[in-house]
C-alpha atoms as a PDB file:
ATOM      1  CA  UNK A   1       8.766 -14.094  12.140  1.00  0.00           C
ATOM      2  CA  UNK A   2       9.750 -10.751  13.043  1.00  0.00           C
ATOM      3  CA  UNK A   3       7.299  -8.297  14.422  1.00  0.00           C
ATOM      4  CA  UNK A   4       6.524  -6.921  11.063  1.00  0.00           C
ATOM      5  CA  UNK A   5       6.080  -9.597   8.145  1.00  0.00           C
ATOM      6  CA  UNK A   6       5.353  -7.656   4.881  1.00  0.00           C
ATOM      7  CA  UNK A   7       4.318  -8.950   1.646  1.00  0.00           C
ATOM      8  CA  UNK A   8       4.173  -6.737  -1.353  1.00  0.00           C
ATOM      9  CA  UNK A   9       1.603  -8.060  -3.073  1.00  0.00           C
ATOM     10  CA  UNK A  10       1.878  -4.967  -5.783  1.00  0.00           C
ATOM     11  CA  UNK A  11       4.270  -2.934  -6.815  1.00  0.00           C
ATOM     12  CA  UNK A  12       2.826  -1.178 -10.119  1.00  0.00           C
ATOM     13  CA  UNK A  13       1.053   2.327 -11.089  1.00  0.00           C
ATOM     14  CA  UNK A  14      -2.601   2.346 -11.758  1.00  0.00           C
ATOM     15  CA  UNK A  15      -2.069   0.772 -15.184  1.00  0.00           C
ATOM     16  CA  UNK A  16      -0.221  -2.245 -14.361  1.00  0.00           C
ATOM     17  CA  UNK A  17       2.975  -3.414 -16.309  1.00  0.00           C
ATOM     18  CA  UNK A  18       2.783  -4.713 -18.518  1.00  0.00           C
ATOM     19  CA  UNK A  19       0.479  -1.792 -20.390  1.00  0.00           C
ATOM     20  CA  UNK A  20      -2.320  -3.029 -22.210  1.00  0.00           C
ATOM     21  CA  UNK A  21      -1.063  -2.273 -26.242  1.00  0.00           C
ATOM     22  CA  UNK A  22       1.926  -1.271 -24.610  1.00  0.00           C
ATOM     23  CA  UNK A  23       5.383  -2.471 -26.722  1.00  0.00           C
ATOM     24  CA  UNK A  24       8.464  -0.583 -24.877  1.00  0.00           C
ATOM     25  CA  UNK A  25      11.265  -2.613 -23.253  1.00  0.00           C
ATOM     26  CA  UNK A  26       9.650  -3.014 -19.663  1.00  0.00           C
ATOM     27  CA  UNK A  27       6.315  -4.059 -20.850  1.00  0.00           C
ATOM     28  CA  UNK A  28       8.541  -7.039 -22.513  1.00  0.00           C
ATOM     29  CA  UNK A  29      11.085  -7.433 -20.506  1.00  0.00           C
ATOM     30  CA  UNK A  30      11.303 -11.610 -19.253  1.00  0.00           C
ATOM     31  CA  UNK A  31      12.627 -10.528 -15.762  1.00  0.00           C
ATOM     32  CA  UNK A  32       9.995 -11.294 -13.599  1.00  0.00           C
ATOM     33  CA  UNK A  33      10.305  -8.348 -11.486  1.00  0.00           C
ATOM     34  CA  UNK A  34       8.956  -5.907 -14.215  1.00  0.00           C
ATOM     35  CA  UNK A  35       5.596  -7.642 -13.954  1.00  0.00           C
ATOM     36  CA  UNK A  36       3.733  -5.307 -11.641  1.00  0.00           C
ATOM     37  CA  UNK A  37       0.311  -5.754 -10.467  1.00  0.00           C
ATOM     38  CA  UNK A  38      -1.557  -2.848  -8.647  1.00  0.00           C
ATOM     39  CA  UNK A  39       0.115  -1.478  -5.202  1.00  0.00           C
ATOM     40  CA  UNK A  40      -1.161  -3.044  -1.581  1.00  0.00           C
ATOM     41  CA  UNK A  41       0.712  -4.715   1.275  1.00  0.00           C
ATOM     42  CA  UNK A  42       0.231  -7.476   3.390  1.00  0.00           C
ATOM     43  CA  UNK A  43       1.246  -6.972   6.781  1.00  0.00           C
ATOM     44  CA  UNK A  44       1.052 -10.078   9.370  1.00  0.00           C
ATOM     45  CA  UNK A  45       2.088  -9.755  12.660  1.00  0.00           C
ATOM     46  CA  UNK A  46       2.252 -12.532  15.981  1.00  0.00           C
ATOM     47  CA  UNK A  47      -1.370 -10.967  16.406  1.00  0.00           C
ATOM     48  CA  UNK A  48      -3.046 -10.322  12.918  1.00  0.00           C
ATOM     49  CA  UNK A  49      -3.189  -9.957   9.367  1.00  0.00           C
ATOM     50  CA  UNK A  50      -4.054  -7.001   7.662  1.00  0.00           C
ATOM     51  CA  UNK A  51      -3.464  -5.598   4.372  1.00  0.00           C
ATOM     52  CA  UNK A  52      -3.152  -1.901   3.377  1.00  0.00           C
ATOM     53  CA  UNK A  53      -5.611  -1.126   0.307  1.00  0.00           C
ATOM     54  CA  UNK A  54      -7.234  -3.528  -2.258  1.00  0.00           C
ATOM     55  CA  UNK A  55      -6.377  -2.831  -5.431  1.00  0.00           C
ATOM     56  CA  UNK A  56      -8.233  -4.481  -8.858  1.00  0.00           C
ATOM     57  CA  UNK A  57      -5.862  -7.063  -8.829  1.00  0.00           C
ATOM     58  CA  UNK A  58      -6.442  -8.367  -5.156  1.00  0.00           C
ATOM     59  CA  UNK A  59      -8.110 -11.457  -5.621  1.00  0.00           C
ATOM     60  CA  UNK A  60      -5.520 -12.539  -7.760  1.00  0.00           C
ATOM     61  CA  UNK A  61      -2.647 -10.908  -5.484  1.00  0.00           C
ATOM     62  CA  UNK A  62      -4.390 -13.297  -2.375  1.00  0.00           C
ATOM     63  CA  UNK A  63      -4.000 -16.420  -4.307  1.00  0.00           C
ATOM     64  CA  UNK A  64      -0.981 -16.107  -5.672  1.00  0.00           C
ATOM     65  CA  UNK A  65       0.119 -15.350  -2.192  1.00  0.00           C
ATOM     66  CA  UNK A  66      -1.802 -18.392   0.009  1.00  0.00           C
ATOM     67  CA  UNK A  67      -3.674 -15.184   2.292  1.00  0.00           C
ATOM     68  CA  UNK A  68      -6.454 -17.165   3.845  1.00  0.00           C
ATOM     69  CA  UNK A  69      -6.855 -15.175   7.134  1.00  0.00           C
ATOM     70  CA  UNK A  70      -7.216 -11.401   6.728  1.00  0.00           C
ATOM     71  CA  UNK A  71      -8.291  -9.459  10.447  1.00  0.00           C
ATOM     72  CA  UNK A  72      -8.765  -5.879   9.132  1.00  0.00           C
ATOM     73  CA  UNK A  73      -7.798  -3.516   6.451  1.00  0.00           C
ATOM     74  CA  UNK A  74      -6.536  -0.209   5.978  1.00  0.00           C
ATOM     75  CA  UNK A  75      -6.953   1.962   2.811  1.00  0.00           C
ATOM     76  CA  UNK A  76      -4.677   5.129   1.777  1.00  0.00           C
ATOM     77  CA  UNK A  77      -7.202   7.056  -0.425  1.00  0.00           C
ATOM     78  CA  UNK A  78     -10.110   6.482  -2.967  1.00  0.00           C
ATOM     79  CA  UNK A  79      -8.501   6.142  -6.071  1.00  0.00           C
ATOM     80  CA  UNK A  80      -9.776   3.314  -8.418  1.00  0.00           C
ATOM     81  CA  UNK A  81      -5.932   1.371  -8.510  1.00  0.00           C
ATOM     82  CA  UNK A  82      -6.106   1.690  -4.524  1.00  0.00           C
ATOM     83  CA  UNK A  83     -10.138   0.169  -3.753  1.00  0.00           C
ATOM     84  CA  UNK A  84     -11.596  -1.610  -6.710  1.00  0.00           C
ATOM     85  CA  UNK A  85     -10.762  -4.794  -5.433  1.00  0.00           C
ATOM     86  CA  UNK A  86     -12.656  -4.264  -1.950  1.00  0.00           C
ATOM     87  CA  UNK A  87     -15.858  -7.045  -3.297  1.00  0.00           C
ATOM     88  CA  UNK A  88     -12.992  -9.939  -3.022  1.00  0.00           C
ATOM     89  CA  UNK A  89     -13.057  -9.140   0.647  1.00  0.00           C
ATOM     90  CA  UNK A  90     -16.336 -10.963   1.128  1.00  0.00           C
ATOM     91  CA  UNK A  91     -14.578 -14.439   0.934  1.00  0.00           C
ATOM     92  CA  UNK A  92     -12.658 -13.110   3.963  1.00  0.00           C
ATOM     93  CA  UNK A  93     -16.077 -12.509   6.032  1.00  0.00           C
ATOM     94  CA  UNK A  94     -17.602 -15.897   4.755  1.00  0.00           C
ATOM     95  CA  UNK A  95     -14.301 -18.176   5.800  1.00  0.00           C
ATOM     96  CA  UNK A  96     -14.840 -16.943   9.428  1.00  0.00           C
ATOM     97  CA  UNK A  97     -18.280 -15.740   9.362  1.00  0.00           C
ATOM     98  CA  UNK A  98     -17.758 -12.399  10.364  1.00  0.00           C
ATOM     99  CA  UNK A  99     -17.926  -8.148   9.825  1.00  0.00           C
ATOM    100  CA  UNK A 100     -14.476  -6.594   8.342  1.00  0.00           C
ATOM    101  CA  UNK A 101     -12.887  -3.742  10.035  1.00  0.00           C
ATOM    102  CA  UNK A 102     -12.401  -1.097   7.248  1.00  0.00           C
ATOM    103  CA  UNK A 103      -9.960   1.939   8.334  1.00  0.00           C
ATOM    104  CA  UNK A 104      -9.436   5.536   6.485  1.00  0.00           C
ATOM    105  CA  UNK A 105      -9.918   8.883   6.137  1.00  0.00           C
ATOM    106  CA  UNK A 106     -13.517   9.646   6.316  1.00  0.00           C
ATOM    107  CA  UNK A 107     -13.143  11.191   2.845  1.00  0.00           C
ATOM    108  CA  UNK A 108     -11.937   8.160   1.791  1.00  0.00           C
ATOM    109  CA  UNK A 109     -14.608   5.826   3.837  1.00  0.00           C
ATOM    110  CA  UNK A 110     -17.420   8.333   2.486  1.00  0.00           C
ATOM    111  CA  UNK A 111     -16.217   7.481  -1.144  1.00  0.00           C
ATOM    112  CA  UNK A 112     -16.186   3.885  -0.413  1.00  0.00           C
ATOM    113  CA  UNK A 113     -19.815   3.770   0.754  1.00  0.00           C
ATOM    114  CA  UNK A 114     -20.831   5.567  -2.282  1.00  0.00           C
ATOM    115  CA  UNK A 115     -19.237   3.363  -4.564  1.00  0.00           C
ATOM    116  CA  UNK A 116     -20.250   0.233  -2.839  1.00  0.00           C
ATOM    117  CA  UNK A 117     -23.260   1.234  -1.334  1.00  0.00           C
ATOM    118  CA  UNK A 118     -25.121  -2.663  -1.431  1.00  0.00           C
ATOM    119  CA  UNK A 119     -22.251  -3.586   1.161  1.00  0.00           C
ATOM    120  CA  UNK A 120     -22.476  -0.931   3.176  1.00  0.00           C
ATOM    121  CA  UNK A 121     -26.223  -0.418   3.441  1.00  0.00           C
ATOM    122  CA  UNK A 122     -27.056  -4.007   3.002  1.00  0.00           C
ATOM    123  CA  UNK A 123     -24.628  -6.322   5.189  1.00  0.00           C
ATOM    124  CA  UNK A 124     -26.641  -6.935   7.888  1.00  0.00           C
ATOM    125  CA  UNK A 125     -29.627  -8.185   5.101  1.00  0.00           C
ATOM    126  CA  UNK A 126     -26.944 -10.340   2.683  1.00  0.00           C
ATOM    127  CA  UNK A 127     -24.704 -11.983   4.508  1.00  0.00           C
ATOM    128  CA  UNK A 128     -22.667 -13.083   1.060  1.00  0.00           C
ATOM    129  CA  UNK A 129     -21.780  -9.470   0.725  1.00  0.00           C
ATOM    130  CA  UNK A 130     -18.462  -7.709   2.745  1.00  0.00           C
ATOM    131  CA  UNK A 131     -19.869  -6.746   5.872  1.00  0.00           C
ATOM    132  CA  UNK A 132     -17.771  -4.167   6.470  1.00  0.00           C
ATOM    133  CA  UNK A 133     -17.340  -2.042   9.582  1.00  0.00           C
ATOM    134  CA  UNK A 134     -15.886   0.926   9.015  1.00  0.00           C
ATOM    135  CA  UNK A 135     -13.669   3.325  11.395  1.00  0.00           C
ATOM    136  CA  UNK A 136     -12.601   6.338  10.633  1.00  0.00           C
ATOM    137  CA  UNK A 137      -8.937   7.284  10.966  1.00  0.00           C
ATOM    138  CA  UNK A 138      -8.449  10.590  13.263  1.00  0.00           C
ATOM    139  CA  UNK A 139      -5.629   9.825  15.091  1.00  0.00           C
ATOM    140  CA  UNK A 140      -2.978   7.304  15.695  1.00  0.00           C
ATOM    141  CA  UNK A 141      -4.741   3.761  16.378  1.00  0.00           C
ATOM    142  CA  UNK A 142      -4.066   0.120  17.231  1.00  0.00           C
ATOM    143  CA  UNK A 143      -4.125  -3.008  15.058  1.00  0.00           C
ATOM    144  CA  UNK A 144      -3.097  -5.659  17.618  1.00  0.00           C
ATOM    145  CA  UNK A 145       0.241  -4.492  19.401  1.00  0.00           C
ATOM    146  CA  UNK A 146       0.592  -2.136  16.440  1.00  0.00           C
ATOM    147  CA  UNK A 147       0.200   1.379  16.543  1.00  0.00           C
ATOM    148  CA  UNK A 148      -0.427   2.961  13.342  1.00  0.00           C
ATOM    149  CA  UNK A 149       0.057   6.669  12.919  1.00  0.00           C
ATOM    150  CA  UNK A 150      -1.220   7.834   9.908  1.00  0.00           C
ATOM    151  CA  UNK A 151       0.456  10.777   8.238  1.00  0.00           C
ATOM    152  CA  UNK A 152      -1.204  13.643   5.227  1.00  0.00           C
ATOM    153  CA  UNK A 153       0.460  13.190   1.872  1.00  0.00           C
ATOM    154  CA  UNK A 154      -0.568  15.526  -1.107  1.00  0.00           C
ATOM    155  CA  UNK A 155      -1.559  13.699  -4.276  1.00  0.00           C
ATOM    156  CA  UNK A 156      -2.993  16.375  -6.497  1.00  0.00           C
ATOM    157  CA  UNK A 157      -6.598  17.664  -5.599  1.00  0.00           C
ATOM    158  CA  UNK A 158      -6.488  14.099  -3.327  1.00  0.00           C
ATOM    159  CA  UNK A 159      -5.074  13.558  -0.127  1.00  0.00           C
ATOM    160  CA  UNK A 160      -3.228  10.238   1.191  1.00  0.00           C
ATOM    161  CA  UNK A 161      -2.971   9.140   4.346  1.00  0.00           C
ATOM    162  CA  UNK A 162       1.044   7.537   5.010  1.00  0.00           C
ATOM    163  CA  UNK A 163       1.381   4.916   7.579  1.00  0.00           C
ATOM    164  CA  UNK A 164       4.380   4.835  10.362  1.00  0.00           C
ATOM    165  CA  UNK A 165       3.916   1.086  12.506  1.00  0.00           C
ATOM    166  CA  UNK A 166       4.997   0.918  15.748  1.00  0.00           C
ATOM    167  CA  UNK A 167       5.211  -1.382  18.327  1.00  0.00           C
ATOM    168  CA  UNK A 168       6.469  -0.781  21.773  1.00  0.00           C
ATOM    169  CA  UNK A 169       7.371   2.640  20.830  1.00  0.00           C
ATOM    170  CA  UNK A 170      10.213   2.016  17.664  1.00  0.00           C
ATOM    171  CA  UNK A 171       9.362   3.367  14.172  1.00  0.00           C
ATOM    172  CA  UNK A 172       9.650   0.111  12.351  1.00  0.00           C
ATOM    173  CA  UNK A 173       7.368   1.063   8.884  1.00  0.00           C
ATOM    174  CA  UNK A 174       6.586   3.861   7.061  1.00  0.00           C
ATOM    175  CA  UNK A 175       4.807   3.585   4.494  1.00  0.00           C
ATOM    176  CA  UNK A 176       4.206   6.337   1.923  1.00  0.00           C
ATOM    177  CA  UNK A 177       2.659   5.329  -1.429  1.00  0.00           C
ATOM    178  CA  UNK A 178       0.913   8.044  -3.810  1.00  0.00           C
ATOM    179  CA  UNK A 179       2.578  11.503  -2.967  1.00  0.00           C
ATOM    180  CA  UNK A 180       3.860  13.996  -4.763  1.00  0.00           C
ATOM    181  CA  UNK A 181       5.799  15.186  -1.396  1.00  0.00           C
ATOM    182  CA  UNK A 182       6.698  14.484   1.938  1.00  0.00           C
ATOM    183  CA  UNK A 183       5.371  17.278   3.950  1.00  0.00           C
ATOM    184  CA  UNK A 184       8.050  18.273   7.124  1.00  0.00           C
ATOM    185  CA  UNK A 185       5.333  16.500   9.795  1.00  0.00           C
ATOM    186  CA  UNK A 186       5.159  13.474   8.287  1.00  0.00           C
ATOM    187  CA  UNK A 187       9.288  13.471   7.445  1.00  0.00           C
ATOM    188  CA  UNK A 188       9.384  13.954  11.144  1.00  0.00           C
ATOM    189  CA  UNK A 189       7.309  11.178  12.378  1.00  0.00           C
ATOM    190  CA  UNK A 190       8.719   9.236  10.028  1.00  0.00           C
ATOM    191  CA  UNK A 191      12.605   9.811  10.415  1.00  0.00           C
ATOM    192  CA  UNK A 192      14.853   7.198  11.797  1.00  0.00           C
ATOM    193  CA  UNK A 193      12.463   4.650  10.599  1.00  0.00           C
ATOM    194  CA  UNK A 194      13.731   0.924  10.443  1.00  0.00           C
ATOM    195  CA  UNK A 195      12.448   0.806   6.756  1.00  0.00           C
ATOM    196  CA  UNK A 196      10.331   3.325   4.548  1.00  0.00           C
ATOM    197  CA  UNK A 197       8.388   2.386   1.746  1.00  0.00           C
ATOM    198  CA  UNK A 198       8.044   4.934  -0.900  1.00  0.00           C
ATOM    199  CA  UNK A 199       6.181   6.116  -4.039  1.00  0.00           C
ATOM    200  CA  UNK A 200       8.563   6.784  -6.743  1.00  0.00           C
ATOM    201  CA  UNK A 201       6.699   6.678 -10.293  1.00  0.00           C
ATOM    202  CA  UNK A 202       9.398   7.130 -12.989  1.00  0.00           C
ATOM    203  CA  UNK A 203      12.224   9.588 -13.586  1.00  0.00           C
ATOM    204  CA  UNK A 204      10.402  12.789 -15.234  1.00  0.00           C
ATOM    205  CA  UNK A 205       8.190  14.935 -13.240  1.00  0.00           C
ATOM    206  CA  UNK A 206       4.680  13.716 -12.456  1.00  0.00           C
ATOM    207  CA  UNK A 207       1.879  16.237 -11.140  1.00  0.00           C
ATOM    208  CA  UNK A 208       0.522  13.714  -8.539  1.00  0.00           C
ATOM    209  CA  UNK A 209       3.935  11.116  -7.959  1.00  0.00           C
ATOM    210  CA  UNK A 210       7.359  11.687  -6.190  1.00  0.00           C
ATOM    211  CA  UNK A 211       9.896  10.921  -8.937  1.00  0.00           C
ATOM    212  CA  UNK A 212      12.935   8.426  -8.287  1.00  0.00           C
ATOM    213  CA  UNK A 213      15.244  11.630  -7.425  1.00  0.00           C
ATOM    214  CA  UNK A 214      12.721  13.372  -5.751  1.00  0.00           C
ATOM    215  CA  UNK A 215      12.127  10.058  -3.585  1.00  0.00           C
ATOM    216  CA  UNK A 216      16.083   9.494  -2.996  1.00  0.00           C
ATOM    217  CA  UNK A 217      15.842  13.115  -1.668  1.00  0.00           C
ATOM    218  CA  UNK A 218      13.084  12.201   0.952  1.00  0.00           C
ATOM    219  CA  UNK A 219      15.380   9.059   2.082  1.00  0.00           C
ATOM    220  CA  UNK A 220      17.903  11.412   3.255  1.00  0.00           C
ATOM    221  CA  UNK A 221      15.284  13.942   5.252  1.00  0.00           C
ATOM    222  CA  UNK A 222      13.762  10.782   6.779  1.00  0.00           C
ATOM    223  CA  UNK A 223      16.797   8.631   7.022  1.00  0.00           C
ATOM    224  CA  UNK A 224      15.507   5.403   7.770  1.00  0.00           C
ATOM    225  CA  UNK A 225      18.075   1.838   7.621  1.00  0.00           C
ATOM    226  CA  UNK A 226      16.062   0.517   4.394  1.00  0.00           C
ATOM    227  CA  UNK A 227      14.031   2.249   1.694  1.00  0.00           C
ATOM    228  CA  UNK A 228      12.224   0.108  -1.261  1.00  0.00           C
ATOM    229  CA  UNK A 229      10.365   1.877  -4.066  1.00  0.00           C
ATOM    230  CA  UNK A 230       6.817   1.368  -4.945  1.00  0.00           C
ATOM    231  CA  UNK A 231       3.980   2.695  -7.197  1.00  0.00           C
ATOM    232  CA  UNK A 232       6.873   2.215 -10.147  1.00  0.00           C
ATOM    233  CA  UNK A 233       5.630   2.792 -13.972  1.00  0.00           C
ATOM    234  CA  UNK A 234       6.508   0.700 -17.049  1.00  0.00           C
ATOM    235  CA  UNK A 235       9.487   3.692 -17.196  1.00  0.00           C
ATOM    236  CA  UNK A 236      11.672   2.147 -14.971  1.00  0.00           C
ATOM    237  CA  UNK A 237      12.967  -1.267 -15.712  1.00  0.00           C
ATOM    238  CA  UNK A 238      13.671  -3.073 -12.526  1.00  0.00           C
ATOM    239  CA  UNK A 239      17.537  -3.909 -13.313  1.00  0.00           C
ATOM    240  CA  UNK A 240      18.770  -1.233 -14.314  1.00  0.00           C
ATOM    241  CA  UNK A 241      16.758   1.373 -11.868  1.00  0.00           C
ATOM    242  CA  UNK A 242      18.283  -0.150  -8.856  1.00  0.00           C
ATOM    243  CA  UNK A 243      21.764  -0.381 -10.467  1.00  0.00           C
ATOM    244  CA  UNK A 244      21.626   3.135 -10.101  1.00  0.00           C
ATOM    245  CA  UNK A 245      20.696   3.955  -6.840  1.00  0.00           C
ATOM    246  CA  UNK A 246      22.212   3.875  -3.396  1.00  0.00           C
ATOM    247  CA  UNK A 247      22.469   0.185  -1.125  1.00  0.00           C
ATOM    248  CA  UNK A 248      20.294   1.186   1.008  1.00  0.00           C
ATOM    249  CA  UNK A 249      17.830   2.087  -1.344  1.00  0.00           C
ATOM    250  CA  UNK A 250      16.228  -1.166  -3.500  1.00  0.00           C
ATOM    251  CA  UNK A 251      13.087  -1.488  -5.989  1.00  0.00           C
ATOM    252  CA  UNK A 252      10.019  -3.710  -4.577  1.00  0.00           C
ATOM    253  CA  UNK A 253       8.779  -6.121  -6.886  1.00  0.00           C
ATOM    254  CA  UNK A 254       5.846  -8.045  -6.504  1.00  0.00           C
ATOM    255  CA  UNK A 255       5.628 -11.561  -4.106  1.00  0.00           C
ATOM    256  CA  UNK A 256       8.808  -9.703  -2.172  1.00  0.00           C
ATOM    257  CA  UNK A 257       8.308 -10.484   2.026  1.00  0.00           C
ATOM    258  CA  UNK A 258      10.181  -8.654   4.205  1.00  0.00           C
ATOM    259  CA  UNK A 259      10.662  -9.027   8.075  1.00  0.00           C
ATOM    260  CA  UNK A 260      11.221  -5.633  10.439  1.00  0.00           C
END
């Protein structure tokens, strides 16, 4: 294993593909890449495991996966396709009999205890319940021998907080989902990286989502070795999306590992 080991275990939009009622080519199409759960990321390193949000599909994303072990997790914003799968986390606390260390925004922890309030003000009193234990992100901070520097992103009246992992000082990760720009800070502390995972919904103009051009034009500020898409809409069909773009620039699809 390399010092990053990431598992996309979704690569969709907030509706998942296929679309419920939804006929178009995509939403039918037999290549298994165009099936595309809810976006999150397993990251393991030769320390921990630790996944970046949980999205409704998460219980199912963990067992199709064999995740067993999960140390912390990190979420990107509040958004229903990004958190609604944070109850599956209890099985997490129960295998090892322990609290979960929660990390985000405050904005985004603040809408979390709201929304599950019986975890947060309960743990200590059900123990079947997550038993979370929440930090708030202000800064960069340390996951095992990862440093994670977390980054602003716009994303309509929301903000997002991008990722860059590091470990002993090189950029290996960035990790950018749900923007609808790259501001020039976080292109900066993100440039050079080894690879850069990026939101790119469709090809037509979101209000809230980098488009695929829009995304290929953020590759070349950042210029990192490897870029793969994510956050992708029933709009682009897997095939023939990446047909079309550069080498170094592929589609995720769910179940896809990588090693930085």
């Amino acid at each position: 294993m390399g010092e990053l080991d990431i598992t996309f275990l979704g690569t969709g939009t907030s509706h998942g593909i296929p679309v419920i009622g939804c006929s178009c080519r995509v939403c039918q199409s037999p290549d298994p890449r165009d099936k595309r759960l809810r976006t999150a990321i397993l990251v393991r390193t030769p320390e921990m495991v630790f996944c970046v949000d949980t999205p409704p599909d998460f219980r199912t994303q963990c067992l199709r996966e064999g995740v067993s072990r999960l140390d912390a997790v990190i979420y990107t914003h509040s958004h229903c396709d990004h958190i609604l799968g944070f109850d599956d986390l209890r099985r997490f606390c129960e295998i090892e009999d322990k609290s979960m260390p929660v990390y985000g925004a405050e904005r985004t922890l603040k809408d979390l205890a709201r929304v599950f309030r019986y975890a947060f003000e309960d743990a200590r009193k059900i123990r079947t319940y997550v038993r979370p234990e929440p930090n708030v992100i202000k800064g960069p901070f340390d996951l095992g021998k990862t440093t994670l520097v977390p980054v602003e992103l716009p994303h309509g009246r929301a903000i997002t907080n991008g990722l860059i992992f590091q470990r002993d000082g090189r950029r290996l990760l960035a990790y950018m989902t749900d923007c609808q720009s790259v501001p020039p800070e976080a292109v900066e502390a993100a440039r050079g990286v080894d690879v850069l995972v990026i939101d790119a919904l469709r090809h037509a103009a979101h209000s809230t989502h980098l488009t695929v051009s829009q995304a290929v034009d953020v590759v070349g500020q950042i210029r990192p070795k490897k870029t793969f898409f994510i956050h992708m809409c029933h709009e682009l069909g897997h095939f023939e999306t990446e047909a079309a773009l550069p080498e170094n620039i592929r589609l995720s699809y769910d179940g896809l590992r990588i090693t930085v």
